[in-house]
Protein backbone atom coordinates (compact mmCIF):
# COMPACT_ATOMS: atom_id res chain seq x y z
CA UNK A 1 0.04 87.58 39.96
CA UNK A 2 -1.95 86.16 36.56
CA UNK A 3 0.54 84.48 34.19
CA UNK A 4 -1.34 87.02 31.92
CA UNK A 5 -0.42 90.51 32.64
CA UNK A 6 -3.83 93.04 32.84
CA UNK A 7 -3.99 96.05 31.20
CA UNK A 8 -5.74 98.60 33.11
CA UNK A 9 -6.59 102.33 33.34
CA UNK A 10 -8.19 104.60 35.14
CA UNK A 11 -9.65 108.02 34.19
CA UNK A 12 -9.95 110.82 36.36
CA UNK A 13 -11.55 114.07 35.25
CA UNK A 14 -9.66 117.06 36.78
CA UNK A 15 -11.75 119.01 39.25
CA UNK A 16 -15.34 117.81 37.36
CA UNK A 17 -18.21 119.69 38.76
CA UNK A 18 -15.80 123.17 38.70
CA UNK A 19 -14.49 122.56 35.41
CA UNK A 20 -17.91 122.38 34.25
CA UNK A 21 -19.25 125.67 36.03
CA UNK A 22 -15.87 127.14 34.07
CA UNK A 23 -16.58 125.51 30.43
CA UNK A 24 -20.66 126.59 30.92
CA UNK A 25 -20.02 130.44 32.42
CA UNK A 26 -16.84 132.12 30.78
CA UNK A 27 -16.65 134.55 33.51
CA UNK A 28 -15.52 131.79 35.81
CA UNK A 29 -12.75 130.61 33.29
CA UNK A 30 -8.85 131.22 35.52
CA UNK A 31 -11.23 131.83 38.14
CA UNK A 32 -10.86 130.58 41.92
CA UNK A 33 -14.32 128.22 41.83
CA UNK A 34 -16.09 126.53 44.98
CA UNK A 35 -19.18 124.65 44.27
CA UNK A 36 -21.07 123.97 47.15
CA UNK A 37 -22.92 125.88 49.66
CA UNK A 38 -22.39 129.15 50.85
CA UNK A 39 -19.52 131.15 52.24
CA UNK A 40 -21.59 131.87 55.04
CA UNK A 41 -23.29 129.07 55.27
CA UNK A 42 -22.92 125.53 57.09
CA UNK A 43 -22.45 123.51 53.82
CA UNK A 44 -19.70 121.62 52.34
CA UNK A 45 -17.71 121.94 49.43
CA UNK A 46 -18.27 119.65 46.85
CA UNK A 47 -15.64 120.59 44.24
CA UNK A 48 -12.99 122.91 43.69
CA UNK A 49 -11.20 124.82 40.65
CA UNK A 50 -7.31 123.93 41.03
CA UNK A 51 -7.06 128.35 40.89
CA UNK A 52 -9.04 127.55 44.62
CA UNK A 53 -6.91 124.61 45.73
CA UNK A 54 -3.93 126.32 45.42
CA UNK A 55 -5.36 128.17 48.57
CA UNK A 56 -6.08 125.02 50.13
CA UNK A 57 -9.48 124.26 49.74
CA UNK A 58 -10.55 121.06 48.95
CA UNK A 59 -14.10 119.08 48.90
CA UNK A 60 -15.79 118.11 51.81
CA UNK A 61 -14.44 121.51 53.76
CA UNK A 62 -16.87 123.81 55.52
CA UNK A 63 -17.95 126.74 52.95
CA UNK A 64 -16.95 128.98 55.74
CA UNK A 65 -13.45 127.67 55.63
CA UNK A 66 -13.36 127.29 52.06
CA UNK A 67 -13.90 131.34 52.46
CA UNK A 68 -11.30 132.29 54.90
CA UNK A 69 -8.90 130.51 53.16
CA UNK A 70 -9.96 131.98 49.55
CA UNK A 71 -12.06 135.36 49.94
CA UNK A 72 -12.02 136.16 46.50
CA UNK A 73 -13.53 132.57 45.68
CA UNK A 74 -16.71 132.87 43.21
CA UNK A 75 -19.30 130.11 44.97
CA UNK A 76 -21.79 128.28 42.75
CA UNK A 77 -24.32 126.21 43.50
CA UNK A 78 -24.29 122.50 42.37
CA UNK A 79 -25.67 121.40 39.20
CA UNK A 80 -25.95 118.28 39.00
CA UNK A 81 -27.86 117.67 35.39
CA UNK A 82 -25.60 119.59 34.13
CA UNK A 83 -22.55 116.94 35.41
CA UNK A 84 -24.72 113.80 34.58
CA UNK A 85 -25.08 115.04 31.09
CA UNK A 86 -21.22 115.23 30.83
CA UNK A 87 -20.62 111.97 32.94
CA UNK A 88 -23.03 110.61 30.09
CA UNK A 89 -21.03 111.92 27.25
CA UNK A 90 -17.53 110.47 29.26
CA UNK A 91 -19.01 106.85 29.65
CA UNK A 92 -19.70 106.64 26.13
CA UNK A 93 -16.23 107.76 24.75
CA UNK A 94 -15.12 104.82 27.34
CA UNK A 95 -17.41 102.27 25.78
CA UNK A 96 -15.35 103.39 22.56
CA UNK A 97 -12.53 101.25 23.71
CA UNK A 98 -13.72 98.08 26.12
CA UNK A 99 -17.30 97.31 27.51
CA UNK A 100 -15.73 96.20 30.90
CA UNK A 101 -15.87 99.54 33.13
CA UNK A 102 -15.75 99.97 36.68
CA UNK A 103 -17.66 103.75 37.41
CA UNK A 104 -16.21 104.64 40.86
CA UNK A 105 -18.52 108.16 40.48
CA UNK A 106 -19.68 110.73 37.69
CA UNK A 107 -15.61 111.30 36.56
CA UNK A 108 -13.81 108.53 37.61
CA UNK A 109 -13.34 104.69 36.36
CA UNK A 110 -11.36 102.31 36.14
CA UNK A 111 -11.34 100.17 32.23
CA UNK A 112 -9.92 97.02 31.46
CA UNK A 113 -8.61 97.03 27.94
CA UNK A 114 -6.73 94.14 28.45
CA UNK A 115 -8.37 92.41 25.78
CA UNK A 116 -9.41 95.25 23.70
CA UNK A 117 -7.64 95.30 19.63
CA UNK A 118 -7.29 99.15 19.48
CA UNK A 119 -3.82 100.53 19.21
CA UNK A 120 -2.38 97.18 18.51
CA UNK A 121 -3.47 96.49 22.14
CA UNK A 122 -1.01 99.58 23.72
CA UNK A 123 -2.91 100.41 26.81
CA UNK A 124 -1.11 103.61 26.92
CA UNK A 125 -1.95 104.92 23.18
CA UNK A 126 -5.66 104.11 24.27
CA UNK A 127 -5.13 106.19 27.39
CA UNK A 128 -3.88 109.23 25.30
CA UNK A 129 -6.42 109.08 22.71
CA UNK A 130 -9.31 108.83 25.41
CA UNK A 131 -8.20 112.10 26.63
CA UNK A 132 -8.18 112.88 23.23
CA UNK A 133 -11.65 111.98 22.26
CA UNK A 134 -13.40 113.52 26.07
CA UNK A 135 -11.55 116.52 25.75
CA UNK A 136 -13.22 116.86 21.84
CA UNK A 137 -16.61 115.71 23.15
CA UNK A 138 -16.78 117.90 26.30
CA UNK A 139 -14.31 120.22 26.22
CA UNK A 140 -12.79 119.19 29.72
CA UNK A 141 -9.51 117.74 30.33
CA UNK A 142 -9.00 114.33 32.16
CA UNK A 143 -6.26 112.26 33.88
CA UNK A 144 -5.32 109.48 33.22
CA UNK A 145 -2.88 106.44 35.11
CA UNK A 146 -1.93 102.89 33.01
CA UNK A 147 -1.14 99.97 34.99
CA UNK A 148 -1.47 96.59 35.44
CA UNK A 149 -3.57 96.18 38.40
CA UNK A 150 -6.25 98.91 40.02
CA UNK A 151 -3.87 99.90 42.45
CA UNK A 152 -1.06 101.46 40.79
CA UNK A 153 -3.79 102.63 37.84
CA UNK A 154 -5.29 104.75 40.20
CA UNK A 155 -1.98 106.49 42.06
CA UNK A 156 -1.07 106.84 38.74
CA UNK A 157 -3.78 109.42 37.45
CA UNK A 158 -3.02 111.34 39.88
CA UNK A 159 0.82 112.17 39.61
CA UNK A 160 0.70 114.79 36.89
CA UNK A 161 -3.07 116.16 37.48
CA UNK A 162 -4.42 118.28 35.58
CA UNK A 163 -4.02 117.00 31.82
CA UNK A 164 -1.73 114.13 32.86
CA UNK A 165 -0.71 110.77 31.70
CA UNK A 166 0.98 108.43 33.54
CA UNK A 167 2.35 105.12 32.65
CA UNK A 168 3.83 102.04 35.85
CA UNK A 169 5.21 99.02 33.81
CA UNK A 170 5.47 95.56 35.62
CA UNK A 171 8.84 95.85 35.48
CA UNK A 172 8.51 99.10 37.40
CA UNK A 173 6.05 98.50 39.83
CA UNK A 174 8.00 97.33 42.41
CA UNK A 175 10.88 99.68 42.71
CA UNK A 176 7.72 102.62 42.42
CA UNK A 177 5.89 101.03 45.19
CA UNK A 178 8.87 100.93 47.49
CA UNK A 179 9.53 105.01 47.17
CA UNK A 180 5.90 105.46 47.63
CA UNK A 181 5.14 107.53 50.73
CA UNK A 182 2.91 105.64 52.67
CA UNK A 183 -0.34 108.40 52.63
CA UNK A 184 -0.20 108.10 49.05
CA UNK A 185 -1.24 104.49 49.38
CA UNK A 186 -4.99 104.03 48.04
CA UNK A 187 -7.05 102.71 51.29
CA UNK A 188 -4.69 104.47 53.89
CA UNK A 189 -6.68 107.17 55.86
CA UNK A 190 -4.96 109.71 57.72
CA UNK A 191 -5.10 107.68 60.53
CA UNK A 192 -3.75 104.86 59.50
CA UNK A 193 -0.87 106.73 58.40
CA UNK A 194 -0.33 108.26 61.50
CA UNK A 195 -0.13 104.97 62.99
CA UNK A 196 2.15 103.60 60.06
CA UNK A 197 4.48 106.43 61.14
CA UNK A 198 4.57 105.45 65.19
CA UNK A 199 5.99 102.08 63.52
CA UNK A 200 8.49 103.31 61.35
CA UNK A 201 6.67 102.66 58.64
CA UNK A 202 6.80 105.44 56.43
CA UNK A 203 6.98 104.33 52.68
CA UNK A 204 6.21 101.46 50.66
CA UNK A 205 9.31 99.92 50.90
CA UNK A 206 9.46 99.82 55.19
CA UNK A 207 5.85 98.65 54.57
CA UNK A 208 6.83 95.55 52.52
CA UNK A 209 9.58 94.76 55.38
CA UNK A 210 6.84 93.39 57.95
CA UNK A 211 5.72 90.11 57.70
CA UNK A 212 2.01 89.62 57.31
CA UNK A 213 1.51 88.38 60.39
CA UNK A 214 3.16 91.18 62.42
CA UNK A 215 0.70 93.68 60.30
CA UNK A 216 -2.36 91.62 61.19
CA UNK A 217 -1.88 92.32 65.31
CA UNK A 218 -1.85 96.08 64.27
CA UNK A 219 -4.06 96.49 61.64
CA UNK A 220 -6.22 93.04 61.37
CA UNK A 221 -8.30 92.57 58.01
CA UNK A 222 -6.55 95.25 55.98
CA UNK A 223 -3.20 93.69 56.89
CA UNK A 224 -3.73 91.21 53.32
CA UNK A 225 -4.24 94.80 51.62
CA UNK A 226 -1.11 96.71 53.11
CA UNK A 227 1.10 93.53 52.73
CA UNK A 228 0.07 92.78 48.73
CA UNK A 229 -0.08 96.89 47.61
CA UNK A 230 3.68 96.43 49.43
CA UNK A 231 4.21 94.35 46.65
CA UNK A 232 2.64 96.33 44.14
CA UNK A 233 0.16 93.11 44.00
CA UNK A 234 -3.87 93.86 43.31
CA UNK A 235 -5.73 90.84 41.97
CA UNK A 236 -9.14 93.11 42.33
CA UNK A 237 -10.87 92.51 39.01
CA UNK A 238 -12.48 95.87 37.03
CA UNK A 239 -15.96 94.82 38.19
CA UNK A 240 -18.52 95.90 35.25
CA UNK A 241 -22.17 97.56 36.35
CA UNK A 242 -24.63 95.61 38.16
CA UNK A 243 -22.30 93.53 40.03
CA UNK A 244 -21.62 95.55 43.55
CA UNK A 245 -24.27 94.32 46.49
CA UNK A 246 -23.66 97.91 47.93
CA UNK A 247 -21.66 100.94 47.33
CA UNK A 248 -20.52 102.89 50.16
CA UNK A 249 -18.24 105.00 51.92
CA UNK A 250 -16.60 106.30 54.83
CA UNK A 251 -14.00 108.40 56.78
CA UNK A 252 -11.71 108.48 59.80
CA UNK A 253 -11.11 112.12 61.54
CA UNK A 254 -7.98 112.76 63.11
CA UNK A 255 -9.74 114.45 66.08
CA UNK A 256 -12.63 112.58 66.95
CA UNK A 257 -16.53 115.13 66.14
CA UNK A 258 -18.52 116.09 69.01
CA UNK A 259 -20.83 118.32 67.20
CA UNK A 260 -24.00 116.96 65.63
CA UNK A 261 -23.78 119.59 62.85
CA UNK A 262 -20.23 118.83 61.59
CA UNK A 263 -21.27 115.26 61.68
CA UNK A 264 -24.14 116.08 59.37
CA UNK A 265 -22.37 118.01 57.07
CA UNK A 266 -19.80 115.09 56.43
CA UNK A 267 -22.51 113.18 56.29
CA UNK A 268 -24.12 115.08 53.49
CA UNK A 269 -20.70 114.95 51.91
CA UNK A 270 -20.18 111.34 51.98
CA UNK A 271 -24.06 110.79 50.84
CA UNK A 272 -23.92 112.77 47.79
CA UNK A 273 -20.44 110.77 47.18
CA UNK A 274 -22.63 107.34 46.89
CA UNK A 275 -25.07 108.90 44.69
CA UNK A 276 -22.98 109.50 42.47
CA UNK A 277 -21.30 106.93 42.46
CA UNK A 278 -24.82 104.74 42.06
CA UNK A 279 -25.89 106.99 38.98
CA UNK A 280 -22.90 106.09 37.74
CA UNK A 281 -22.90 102.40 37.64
CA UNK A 282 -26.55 102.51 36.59
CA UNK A 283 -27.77 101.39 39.34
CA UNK A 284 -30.52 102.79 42.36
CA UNK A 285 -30.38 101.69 45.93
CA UNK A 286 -33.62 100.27 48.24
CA UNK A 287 -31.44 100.32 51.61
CA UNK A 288 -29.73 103.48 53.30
CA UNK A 289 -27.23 103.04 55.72
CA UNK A 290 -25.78 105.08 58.58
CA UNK A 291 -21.94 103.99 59.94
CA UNK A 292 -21.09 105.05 63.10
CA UNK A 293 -17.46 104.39 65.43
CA UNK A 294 -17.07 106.03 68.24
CA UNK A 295 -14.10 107.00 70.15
CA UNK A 296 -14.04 104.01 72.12
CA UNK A 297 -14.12 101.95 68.69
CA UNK A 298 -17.69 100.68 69.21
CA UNK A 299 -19.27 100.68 65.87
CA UNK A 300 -22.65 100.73 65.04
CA UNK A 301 -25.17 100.57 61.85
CA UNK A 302 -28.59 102.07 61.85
CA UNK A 303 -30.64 101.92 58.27
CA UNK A 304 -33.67 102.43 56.58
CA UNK A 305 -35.86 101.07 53.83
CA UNK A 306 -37.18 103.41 51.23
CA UNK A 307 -40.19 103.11 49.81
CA UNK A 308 -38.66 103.39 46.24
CA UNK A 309 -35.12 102.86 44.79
CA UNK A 310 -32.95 105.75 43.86
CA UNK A 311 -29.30 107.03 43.63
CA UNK A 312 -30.54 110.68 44.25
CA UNK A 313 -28.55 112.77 47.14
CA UNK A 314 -31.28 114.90 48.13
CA UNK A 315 -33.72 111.82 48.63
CA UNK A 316 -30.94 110.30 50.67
CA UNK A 317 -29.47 112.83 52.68
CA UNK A 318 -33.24 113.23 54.42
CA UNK A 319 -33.11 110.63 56.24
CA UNK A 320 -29.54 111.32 57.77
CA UNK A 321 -31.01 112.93 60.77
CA UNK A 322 -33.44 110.49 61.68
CA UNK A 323 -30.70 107.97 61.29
CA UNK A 324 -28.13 109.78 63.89
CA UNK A 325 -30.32 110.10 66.03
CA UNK A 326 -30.88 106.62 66.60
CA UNK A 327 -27.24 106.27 67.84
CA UNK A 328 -25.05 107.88 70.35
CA UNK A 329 -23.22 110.47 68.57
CA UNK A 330 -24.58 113.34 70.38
CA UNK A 331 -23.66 112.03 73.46
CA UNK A 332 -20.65 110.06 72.33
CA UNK A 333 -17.37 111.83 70.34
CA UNK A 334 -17.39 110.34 67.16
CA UNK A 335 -13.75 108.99 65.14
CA UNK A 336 -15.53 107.59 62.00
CA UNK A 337 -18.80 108.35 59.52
CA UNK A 338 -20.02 106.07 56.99
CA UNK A 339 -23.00 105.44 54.38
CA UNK A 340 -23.71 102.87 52.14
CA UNK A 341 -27.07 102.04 49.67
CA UNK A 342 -27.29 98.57 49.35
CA UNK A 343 -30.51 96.47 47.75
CA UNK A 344 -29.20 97.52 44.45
CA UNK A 345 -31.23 97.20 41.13
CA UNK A 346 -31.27 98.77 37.66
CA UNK A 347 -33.47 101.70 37.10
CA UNK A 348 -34.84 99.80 34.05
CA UNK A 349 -36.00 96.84 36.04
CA UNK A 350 -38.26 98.63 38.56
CA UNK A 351 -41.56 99.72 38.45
CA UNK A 352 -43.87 102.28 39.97
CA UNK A 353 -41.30 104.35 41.19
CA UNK A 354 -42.60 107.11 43.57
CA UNK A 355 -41.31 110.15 45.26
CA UNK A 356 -39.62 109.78 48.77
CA UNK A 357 -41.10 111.38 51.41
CA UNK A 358 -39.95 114.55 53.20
CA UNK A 359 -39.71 114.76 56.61
């Protein structure tokens, strides 16, 4: 680890896009919310109030699931200015406090206030007067987690949503980590815990147990990752706008998709996922990419070049046909889905932008 501890946390507005259908529309306020797509329809959810979750829905579920699990769930359709506007209003309280921010979408970053003079330098009072000040300026509540690396940050925001603050010491770290069940760990999939569990691994502390080596033969690259989180190590610096060469994202199913609609509406999911996060760091992408693994664990990549720049879902997510259809997934079951925009510039520093085309 640096000789110099870091000071980091990261923000995580509590069920965004619903929370601002419930602040805009009072009717919807201790309301079950689902914004997305239909109950009948084949869409996805995009977000959920926590008066829905408590049902079990959750983003990226069929609408139609979303329903049978919560009948008496109002649906709304997206609104995405709306949710800029407030990402807009977010980012500035966090430029308040430190300029170097990490936007992982429209409601989530991670800030490094390591060096920043407010508070006397307590991390912590920063993190509760944040909430403070976005709560003031929008009138939504947010989450936060203080750490000193990315890793724990982020587990951290999450252990007393909604309204929460949580706060991982150095000194505490380690003992955390080790009580940690393992699916909690940032980076480990469903499937990975699954296979975790065949090995006895089943929290942090079994995890930190194996030697590297034996977690490279059974889970190769990420084995560095698993082995150092173990440890309640992260050396990943908060990495400020501009500086990504692509932003992406993708997921593992526990029972592998044979059906080319499914696969399009995760698709849709996980597109509108890199939009945002692309608005949010500023930045607009020339390159669309399409991630396939099959069953078998061939993986593919099949992209396209736009004729303009843009972080925009619906520009993207036109394209996702054309792109699966250059691969096997029709004819192939299907364990993973991934997209990525890469080719990234700043709005600002490119001209003549025009409209994409429609198919």
């Amino acid at each position: 680890m640096h000789s110099t501890v870091r000071k980091i946390i990261h923000i995580d507005m509590d069920a965004f896009f619903a929370s601002v259908e419930q602040r805009d529309n009072p009717r919807l306020r201790g309301r079950a919310v689902v914004v997305g797509g239909s109950p009948q329809g084949r869409g996805v959810v995009a977000a959920a109030s926590y008066e829905a979750r408590k049902y079990g829905v959750h983003s990226a579920m069929p609408c139609s699931q979303a329903h049978r699990l919560c009948p008496q769930a109002i649906f709304v359709k997206p609104r995405f200015d709306a949710y800029k506007a407030a990402s807009r209003q977010i980012h500035g309280v966090f430029q308040e406090y430190t300029d170097k921010i990490e936007p992982l979408s429209l409601d989530e970053a991670y800030l490094d206030v390591s060096e920043s003079p407010a508070f006397s330098g307590s991390a912590s009072r920063m993190a509760r007067d944040i909430k403070t000040r976005i709560k003031a300026v929008t009138g939504l509540t947010a989450s936060a987690g203080v750490s000193y690396n990315k890793f724990l940050a982020k587990i951290a925001s999450d252990i007393d949503k909604p309204d929460g603050l949580t706060v991982i010491t150095p000194d505490q770290g380690p003992a955390f980590v080790a009580g940690l069940p393992i699916g909690r760990f940032h980076g480990i999939g469903k499937v990975t815990e699954a296979r975790m569990k065949e090995l006895g691994i089943h929290t942090g502390g079994e995890l930190r147990e194996w030697p590297l080596e034996q977690l490279e033969r059974h889970f190769g690259k990420a084995a560095s990752y698993y082995y150092l989180a173990a440890r309640g190590i992260d050396e990943r610096p908060v990495e400020q706008r501009g500086q990504s060469k692509s932003i992406g994202t993708e997921t593992t199913f526990e029972i592998d998709l044979t059906d080319a609609d499914e696969m399009l509406g995760h698709l849709l999911a996980l597109t509108a996922k890199v939009a945002d996060r692309t608005e949010a760091a500023g930045l607009a992408g020339r390159t669309f990419t399409l991630k396939v693994k099959y069953a078998d664990f061939q993986q593919v990549t099949r992209s396209v070049t736009l004729p303009a720049p843009t972080a925009r879902a619906d520009q993207l997510s036109v394209y996702l046909p054309l792109l699966l259809n250059r691969t096997m997934a029709k004819r192939k079951p299907v364990r993973l889905l991934g997209v990525a925009l890469s080719n990234l510039v700043e709005p600002s520093l490119h001209r003549g932008w025009v409209q994409l085309p429609l198919f």
